[in-house]
Protein backbone atom coordinates (compact mmCIF):
# COMPACT_ATOMS: atom_id res chain seq x y z
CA UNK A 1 17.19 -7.76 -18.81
CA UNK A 2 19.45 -5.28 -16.46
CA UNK A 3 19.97 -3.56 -19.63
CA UNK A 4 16.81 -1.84 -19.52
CA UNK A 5 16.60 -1.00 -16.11
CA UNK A 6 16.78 2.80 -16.83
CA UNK A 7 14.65 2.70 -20.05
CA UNK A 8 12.34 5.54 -20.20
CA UNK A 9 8.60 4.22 -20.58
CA UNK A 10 4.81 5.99 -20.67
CA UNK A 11 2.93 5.64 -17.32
CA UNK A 12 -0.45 4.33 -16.99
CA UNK A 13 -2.89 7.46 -16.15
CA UNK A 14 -6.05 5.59 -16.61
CA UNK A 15 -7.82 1.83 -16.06
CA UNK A 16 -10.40 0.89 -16.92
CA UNK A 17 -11.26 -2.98 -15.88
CA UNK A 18 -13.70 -6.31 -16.07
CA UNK A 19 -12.75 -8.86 -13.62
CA UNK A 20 -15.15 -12.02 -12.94
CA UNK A 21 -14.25 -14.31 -10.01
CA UNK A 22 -15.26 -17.57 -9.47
CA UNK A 23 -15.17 -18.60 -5.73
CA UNK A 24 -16.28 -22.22 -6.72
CA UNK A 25 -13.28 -22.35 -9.32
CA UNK A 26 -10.70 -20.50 -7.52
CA UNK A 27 -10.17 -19.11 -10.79
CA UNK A 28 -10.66 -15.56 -12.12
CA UNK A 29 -10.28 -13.39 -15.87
CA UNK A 30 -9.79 -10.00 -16.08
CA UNK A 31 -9.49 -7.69 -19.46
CA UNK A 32 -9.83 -4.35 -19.94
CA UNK A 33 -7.27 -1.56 -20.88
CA UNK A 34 -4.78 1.26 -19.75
CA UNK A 35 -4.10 4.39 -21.52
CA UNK A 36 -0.46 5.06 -21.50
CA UNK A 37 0.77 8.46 -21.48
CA UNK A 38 4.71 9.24 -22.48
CA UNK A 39 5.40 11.91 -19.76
CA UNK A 40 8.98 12.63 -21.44
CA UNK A 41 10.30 15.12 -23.62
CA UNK A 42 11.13 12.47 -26.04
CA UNK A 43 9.51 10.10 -28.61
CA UNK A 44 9.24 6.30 -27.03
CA UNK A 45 9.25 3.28 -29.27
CA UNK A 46 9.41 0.47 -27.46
CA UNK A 47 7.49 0.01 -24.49
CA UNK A 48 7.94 -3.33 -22.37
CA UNK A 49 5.86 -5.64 -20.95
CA UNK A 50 6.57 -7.38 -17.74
CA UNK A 51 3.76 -10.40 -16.71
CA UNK A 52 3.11 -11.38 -13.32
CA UNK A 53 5.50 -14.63 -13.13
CA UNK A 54 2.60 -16.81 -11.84
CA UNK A 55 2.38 -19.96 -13.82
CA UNK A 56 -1.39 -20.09 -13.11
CA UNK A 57 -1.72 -16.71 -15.65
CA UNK A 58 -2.53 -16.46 -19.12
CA UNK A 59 -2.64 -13.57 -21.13
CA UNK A 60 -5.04 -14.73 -24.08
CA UNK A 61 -4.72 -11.02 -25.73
CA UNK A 62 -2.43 -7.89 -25.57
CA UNK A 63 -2.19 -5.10 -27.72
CA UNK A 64 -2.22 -1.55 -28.36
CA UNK A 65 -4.43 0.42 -30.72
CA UNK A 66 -1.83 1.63 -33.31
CA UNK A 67 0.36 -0.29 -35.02
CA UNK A 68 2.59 -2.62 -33.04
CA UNK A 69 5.29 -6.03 -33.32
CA UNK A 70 6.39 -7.93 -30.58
CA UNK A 71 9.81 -7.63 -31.88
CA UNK A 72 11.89 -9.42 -28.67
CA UNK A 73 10.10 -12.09 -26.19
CA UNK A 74 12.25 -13.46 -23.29
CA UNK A 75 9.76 -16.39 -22.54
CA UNK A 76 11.41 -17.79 -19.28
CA UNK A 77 10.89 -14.49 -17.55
CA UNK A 78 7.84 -13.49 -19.14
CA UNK A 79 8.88 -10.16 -20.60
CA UNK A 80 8.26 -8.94 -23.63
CA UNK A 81 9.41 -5.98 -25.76
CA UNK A 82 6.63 -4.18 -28.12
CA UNK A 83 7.65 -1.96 -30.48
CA UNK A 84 4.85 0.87 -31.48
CA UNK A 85 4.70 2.69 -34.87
CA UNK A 86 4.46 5.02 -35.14
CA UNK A 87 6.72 6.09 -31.41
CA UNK A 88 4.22 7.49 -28.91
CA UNK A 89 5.31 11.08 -29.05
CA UNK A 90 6.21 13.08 -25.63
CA UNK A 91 2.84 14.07 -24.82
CA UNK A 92 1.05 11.76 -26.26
CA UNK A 93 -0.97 8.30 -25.07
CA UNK A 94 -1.58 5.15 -26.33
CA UNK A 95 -4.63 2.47 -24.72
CA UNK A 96 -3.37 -0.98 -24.31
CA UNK A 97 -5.98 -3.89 -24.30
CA UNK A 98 -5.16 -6.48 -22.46
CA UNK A 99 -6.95 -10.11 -21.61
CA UNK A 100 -5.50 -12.82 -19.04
CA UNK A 101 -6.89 -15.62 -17.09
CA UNK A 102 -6.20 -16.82 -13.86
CA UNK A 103 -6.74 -20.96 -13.69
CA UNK A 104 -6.42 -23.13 -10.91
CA UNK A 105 -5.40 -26.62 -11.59
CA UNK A 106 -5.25 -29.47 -9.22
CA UNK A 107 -3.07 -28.87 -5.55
CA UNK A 108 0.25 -28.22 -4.37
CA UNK A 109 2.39 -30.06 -1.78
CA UNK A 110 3.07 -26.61 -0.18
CA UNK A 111 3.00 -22.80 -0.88
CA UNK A 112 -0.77 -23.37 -2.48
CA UNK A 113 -2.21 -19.46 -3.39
CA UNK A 114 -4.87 -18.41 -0.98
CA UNK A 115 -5.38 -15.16 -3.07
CA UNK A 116 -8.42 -16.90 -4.71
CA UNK A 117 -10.26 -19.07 -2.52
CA UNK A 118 -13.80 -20.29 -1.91
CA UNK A 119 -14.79 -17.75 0.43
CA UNK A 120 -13.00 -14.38 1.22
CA UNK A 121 -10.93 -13.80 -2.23
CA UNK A 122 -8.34 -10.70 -1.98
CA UNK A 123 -5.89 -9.85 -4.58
CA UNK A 124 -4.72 -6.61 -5.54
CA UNK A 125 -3.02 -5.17 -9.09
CA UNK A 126 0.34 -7.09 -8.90
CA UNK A 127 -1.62 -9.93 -11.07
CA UNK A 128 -2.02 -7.52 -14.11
CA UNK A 129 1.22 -6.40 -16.74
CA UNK A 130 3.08 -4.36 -15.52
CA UNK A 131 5.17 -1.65 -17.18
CA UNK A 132 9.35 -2.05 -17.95
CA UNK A 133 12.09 -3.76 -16.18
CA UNK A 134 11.06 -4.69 -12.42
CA UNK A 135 13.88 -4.82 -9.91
CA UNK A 136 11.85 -6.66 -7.60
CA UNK A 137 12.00 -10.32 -9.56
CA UNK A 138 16.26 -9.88 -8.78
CA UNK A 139 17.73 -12.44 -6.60
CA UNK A 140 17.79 -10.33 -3.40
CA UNK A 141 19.62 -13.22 -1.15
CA UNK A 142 23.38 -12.03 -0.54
CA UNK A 143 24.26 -15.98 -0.41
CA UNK A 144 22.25 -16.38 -3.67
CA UNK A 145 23.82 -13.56 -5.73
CA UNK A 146 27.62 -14.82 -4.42
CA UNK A 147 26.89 -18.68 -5.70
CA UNK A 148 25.20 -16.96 -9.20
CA UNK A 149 28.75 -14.55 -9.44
CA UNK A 150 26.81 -11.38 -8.85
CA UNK A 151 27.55 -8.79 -6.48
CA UNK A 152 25.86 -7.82 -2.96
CA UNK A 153 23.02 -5.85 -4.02
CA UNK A 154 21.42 -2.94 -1.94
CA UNK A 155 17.77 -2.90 -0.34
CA UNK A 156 17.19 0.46 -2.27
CA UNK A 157 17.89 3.28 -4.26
CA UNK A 158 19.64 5.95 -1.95
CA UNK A 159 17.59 8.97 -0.85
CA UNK A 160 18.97 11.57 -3.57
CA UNK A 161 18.91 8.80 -6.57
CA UNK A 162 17.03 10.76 -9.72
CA UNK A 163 15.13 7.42 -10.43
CA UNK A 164 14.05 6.72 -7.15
CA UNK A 165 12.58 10.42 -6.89
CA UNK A 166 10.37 9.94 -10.20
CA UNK A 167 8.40 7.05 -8.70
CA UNK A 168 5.88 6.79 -5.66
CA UNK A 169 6.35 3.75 -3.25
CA UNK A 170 3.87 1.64 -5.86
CA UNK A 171 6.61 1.75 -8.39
CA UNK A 172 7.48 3.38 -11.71
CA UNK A 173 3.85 2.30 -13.35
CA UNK A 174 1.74 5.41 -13.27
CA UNK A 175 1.56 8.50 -11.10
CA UNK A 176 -1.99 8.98 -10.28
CA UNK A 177 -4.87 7.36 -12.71
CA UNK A 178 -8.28 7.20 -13.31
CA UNK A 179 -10.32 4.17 -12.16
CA UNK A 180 -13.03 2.33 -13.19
CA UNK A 181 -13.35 -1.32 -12.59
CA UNK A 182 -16.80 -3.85 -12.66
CA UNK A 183 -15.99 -6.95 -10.83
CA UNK A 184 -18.38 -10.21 -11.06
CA UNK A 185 -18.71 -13.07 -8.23
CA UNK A 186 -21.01 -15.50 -7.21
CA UNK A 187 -24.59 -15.02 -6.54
CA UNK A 188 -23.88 -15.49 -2.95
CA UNK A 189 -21.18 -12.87 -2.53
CA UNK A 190 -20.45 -9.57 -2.42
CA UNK A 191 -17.63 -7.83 -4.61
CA UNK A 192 -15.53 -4.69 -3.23
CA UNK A 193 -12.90 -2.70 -5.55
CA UNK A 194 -11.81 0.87 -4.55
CA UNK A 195 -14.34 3.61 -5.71
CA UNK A 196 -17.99 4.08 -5.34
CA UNK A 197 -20.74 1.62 -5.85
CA UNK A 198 -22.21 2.78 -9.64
CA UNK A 199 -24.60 -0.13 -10.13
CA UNK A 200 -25.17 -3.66 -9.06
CA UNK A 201 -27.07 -6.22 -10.72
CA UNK A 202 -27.65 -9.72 -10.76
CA UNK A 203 -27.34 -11.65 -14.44
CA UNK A 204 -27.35 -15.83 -15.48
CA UNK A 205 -26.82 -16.61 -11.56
CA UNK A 206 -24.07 -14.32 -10.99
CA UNK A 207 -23.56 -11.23 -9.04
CA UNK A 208 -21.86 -7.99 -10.92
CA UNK A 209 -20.64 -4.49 -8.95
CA UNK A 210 -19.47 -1.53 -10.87
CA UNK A 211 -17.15 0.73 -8.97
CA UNK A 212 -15.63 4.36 -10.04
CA UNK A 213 -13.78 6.72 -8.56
CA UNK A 214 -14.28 10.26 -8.87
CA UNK A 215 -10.84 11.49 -8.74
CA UNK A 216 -7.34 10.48 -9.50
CA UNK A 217 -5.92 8.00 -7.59
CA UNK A 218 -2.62 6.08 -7.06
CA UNK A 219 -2.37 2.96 -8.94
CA UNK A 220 -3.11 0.51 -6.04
CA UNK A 221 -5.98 -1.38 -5.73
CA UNK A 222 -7.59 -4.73 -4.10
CA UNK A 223 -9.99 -7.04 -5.27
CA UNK A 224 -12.29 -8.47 -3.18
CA UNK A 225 -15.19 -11.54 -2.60
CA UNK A 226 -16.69 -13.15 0.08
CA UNK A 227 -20.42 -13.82 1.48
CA UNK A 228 -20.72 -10.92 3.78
CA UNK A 229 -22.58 -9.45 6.60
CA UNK A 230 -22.40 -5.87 6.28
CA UNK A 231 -22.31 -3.05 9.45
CA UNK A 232 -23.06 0.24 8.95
CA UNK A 233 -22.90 3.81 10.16
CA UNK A 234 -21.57 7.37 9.22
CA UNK A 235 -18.97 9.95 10.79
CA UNK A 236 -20.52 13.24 9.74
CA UNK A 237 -20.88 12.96 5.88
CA UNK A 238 -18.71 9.63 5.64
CA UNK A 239 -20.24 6.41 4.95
CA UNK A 240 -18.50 3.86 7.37
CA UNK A 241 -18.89 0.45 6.36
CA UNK A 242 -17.08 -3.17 7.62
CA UNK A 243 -18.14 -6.48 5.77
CA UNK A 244 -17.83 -9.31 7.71
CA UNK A 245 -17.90 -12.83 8.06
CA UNK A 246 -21.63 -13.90 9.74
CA UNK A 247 -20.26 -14.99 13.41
CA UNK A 248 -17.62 -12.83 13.76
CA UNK A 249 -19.50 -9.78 15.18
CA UNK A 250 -16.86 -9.65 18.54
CA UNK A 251 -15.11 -6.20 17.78
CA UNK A 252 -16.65 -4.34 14.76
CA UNK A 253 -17.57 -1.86 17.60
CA UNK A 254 -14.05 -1.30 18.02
CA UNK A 255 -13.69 -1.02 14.53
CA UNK A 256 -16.28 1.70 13.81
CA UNK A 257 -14.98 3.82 16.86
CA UNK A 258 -11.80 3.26 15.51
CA UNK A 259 -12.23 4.90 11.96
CA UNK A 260 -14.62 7.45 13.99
CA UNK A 261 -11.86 8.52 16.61
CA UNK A 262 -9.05 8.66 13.76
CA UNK A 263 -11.24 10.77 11.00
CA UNK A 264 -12.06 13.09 13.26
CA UNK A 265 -7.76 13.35 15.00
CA UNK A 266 -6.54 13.41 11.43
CA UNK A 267 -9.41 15.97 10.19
CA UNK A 268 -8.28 18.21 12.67
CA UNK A 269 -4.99 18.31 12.52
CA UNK A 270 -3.70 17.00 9.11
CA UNK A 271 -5.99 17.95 6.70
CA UNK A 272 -10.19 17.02 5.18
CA UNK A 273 -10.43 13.46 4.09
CA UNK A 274 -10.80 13.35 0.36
CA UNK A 275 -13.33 10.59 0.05
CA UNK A 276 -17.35 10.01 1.29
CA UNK A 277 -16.25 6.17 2.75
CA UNK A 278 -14.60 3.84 4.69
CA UNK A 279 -14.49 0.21 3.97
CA UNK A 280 -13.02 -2.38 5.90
CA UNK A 281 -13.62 -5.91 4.51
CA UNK A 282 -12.60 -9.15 6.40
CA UNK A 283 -10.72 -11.68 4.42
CA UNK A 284 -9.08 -15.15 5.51
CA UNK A 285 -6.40 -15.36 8.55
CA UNK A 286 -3.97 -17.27 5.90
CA UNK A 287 -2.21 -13.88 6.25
CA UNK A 288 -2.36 -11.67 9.37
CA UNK A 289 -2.39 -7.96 8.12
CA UNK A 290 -4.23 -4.76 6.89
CA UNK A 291 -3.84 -3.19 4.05
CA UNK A 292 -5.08 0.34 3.03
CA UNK A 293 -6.27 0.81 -0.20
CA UNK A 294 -8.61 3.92 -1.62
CA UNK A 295 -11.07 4.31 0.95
CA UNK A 296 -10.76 0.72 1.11
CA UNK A 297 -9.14 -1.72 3.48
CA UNK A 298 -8.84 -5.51 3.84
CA UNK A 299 -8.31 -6.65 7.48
CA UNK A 300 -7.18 -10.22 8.49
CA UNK A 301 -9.66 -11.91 10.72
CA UNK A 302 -6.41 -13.25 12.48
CA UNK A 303 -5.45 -9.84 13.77
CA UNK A 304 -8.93 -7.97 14.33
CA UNK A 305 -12.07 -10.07 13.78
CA UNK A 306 -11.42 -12.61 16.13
CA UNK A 307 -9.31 -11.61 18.46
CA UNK A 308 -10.28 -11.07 22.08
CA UNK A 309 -9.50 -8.06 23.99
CA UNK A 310 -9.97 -9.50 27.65
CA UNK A 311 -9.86 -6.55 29.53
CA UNK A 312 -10.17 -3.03 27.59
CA UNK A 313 -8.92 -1.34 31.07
CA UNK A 314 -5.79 -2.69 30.79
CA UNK A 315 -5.07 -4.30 27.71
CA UNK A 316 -3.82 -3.08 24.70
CA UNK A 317 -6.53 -2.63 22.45
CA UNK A 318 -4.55 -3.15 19.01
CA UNK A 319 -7.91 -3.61 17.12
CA UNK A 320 -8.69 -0.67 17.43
CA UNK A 321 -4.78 0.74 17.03
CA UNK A 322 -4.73 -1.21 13.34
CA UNK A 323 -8.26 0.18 12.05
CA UNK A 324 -6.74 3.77 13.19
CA UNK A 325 -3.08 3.01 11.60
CA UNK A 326 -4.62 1.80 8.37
CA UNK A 327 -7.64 4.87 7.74
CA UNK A 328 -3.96 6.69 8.94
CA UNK A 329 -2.47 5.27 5.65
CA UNK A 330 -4.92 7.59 3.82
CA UNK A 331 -3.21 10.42 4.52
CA UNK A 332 0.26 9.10 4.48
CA UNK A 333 0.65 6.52 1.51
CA UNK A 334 -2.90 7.97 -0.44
CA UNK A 335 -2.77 11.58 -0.04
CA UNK A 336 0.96 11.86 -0.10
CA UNK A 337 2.33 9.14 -1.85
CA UNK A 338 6.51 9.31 -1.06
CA UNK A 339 9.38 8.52 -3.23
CA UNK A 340 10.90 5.00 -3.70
CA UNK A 341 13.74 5.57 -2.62
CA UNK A 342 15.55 4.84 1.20
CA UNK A 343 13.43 5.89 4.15
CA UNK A 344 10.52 5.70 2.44
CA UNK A 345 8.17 3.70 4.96
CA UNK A 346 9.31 6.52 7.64
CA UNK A 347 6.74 8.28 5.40
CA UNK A 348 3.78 5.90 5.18
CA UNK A 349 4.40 3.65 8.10
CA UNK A 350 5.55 5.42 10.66
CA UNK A 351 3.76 8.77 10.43
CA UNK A 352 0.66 6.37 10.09
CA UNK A 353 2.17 4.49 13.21
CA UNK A 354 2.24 8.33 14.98
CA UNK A 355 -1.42 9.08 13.86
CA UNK A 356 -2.50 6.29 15.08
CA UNK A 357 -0.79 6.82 18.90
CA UNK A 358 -2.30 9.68 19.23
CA UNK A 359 -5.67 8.65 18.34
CA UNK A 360 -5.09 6.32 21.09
CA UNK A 361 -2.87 8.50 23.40
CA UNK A 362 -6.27 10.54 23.71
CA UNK A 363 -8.73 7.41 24.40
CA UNK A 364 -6.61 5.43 27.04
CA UNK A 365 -4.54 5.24 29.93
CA UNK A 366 -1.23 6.84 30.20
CA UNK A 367 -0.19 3.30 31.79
CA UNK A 368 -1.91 1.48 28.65
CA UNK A 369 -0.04 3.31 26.53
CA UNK A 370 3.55 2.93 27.95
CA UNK A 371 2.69 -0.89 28.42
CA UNK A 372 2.65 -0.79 24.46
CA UNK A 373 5.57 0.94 24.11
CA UNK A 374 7.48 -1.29 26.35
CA UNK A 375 6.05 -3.99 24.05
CA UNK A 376 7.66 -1.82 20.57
CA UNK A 377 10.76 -1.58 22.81
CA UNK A 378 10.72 -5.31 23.26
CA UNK A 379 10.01 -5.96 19.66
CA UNK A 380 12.59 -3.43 17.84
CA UNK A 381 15.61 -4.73 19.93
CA UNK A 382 14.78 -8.32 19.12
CA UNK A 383 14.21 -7.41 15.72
CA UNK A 384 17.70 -5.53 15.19
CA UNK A 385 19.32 -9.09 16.55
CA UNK A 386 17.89 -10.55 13.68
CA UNK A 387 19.14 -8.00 11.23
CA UNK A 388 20.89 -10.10 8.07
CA UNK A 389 22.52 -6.90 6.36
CA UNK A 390 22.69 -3.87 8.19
CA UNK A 391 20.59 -1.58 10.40
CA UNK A 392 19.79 1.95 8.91
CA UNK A 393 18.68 5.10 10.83
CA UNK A 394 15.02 5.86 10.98
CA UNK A 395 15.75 7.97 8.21
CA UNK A 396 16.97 5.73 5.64
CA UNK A 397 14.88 2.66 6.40
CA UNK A 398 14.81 0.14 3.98
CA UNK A 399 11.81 -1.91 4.35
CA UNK A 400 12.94 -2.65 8.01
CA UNK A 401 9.84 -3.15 10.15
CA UNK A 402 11.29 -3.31 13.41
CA UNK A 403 12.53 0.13 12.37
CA UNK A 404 10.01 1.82 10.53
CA UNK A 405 7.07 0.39 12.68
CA UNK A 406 8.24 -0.76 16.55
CA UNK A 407 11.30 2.23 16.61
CA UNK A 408 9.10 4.61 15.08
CA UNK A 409 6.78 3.85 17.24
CA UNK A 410 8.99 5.13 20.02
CA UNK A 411 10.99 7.97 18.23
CA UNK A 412 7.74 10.12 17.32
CA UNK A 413 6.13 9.13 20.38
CA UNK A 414 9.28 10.46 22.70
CA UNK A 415 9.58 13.81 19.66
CA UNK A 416 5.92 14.91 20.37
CA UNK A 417 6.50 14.63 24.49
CA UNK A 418 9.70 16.86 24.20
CA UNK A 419 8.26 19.64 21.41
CA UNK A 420 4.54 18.99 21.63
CA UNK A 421 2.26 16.83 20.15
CA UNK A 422 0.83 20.48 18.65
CA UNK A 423 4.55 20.78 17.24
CA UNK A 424 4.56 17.52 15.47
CA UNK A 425 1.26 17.94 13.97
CA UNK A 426 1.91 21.17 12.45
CA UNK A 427 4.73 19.83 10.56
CA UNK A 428 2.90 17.19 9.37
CA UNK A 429 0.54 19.62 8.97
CA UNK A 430 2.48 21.51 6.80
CA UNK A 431 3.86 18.23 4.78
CA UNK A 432 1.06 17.52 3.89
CA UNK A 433 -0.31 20.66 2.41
CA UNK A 434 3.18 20.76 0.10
CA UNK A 435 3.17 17.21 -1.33
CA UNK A 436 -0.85 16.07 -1.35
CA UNK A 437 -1.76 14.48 -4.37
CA UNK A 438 1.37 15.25 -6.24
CA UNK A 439 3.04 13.87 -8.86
CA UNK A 440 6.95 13.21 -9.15
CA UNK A 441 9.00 14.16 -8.44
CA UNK A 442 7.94 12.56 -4.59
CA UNK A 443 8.56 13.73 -1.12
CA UNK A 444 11.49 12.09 1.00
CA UNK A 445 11.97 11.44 4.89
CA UNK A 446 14.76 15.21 4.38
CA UNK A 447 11.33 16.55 2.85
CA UNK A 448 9.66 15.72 6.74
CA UNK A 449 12.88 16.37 8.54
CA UNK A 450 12.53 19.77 6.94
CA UNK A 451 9.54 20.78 8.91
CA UNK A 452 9.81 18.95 11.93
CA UNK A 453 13.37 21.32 12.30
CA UNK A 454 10.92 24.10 12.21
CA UNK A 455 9.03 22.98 14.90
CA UNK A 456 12.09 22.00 16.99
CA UNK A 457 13.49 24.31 19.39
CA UNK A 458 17.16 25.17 18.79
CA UNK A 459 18.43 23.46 22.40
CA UNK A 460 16.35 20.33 21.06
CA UNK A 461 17.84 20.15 17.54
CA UNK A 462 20.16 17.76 18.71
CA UNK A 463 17.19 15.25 18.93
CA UNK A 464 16.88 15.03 15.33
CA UNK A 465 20.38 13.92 15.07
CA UNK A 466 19.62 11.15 17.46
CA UNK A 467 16.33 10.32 16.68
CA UNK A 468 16.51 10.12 12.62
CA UNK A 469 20.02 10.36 12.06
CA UNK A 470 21.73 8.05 13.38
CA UNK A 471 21.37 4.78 15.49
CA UNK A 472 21.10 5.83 19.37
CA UNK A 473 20.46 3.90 22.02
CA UNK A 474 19.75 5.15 25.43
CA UNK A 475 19.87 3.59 28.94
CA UNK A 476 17.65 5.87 31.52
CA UNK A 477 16.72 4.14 34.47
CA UNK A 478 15.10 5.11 37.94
């Protein structure tokens, strides 16, 4: 399927969804449709279906409302090959209906999904078709490629590479789309999709929310279901809202001061926040992350909801660090979305990793704050000992998180004590205000560099170099 790698194909520019789950089941269906817009100068005929490899899906129905064959299938990977007639002209869209189920059958010895579970389901878009050839389903082991005769492959598409540039970090699906999504659960829980609340009703025992949103967005989005408490309060006009499993009250204080502290930083010095929420919805420790989704953001109880800050004096309070690095990731990752291409997460991760310091740069200690340091010191050298391929600068990261979260961490921390933390800002600043809520083609970490050089006193250029550029490491000790 290489072949088609490079194949032009429309983009998804609006969804419109009806997903029931069913907790007791561990099951779920969804069906609905995309329109799919051809944003080319030229005709396309075949547009290519690739299905979530999951054994567990079935699509029961797919097809688009004009004339259409399914004219190659390549079963064993799931991909099939539609061909439209007439071709969708440049210009023009076509909707796609789709229907799939997702069916849970008996138990696995190991590796059992824990997207769908009894309490506290989260699953986001990667279960629905996606559009063309999808490099992520390669064999990405160096060993495994050499015993199958295929050659090392890279981690990503170089900065300057044409294809990488015309999609976002989400992929080469859809730019921005419309969003409209009503999700059904048990009577007993609550359902939470990106957007705002339309209507909820209860019908034949089960529980139904309708969400919209009332702008484009990128084409991202969680599912969510669980029986929840639910805290609430408001920053200025912003509903602030964290759902919660009933016993797990320790730290949603921390939480809600959290988004508080890092709307009103990022308000002042990046730019407005474009929505009226904040969500943050706990979901099972069987994974220990959070995830930022359109005003929107699922939050292990592993890292946040039960963890125990023993002494806020002195300890870090990383709590309240995540809640301000993910409502961070709505600026960097939702506002801008950057190109898919190397040194990407620079963009999303680490500028949220930035926000998010100085958030807490101006609520603790100056010793609090170089005790976590020490600890993203700790953690990036370890990490770069671990390294299976080959370290890249800051600047042309490739999914590295010891890079593009613990040395990151460091690097802007270090850039906004030698130009200013005013100095950094504006170029974010000024980042922002040239690449929010753009289309391709997308921004890249040369696109930051850019301004941060204007910021950047001649006799400190060299810091860039250092910093970004290349792989530096300093001893200074007193």
């Amino acid at each position: 399927l290489k072949q088609f790698e490079y194949l032009a194909q429309p983009r998804i520019v609006d969804t419109q969804l009806k997903v029931g789950i069913y907790p007791d089941r561990r099951d779920f269906t969804a069906e609905g449709y995309y329109w799919l817009k051809n944003k080319t100068s030229a005709p396309i005929a075949d547009v290519h279906i690739q299905l979530n490899p999951n054994p567990a899906i079935k699509v029961e129905k797919l097809s688009f409302d004009r004339k259409f064959t399914a004219n190659e299938q390549y079963k064993d990977f799931r991909y099939t090959i539609y061909t439209l007639d007439p071709p969708l002209a440049a210009g023009d869209s076509v909707r796609m209906d789709f229907k799939e189920t997702y069916d849970t059958r008996g138990f696995v010895a190991t590796g059992s999904n824990t997207n769908i579970v009894y309490n506290g389901t989260f699953f986001n878009n990667q279960y629905f078709p996606g559009l063309g050839y999808s490099e992520a389903f390669e064999l990405g082991d160096d060993n495994e490629r050499k015993d199958n005769g295929l050659k090392v492959k890279e981690r990503m598409l170089p900065r300057e590479d044409p294809r990488g540039l015309s999609q976002s970090l989400f992929g080469d699906d859809a730019d921005h789309i419309r969003f409209d999504i009503t999700v059904g659960t048990s009577d007993d829980q609550i359902a939470i999709a990106p957007g705002y609340l339309q209507k909820e009703w209860t019908e034949n025992n089960r529980r139904y929310f309708h969400y919209r949103m009332d702008a484009p967005m990128c084409d991202f989005y969680s599912i969510i279901s669980a029986r929840y408490a639910v805290k609430r309060d408001k920053y200025n006009d912003i509903n602030l809202e964290i759902y919660y499993h009933p016993g797990h009250e320790y730290n949603l204080d921390r939480m809600m001061d959290g988004m508080k502290d890092a709307l009103a930083y990022y308000e002042k010095n990046f730019s407005p926040y474009q929505y009226r929420q904040v969500r943050i919805m706990e979901f099972p420790r069987y994974s220990n992350f959070a995830q930022s989704f359109a005003n929107t953001i699922p939050y292990s109880e592993g890292i946040g909801f039960i963890a125990k800050i023993d002494d806020p004096e002195k300890d870090i309070d990383y709590v309240y660090y995540v809640t301000a690095h993910e409502v961070a990731h709505q600026w960097w990752g939702h506002q801008v979305m950057e190109a898919g291409v190397q040194g990407n997460a620079m963009l999303s991760e680490s500028m949220s990793q930035y926000s998010a310091l100085m958030v807490l740069k101006h609520k603790l200690t100056p010793e609090i704050i170089e005790r976590y340091l020490k600890y993203e010191l700790d953690r990036y050298l370890s990490g770069r000992s671990f390294e299976r391929k080959k370290e890249q600068p800051l600047e042309k990261v490739e999914g590295q998180g010891y890079i593009h979260y613990q040395k990151a961490s460091l690097v802007f921390y270090a850039l906004q004590d030698y130009i200013s933390e005013d100095s950094v800002n504006a170029a974010f600043r000024r980042y922002n205000k040239t690449w929010r809520f753009r289309d391709a083609p997308y921004p890249t970490s040369a696109d930051l560099l850019k301004e941060i050089r204007k910021v950047t006193p001649d006799s400190l250029q060299y810091l860039i170099h250092d910093m970004f550029e290349t792989i530096t490491l300093f001893e200074n000790k007193t």
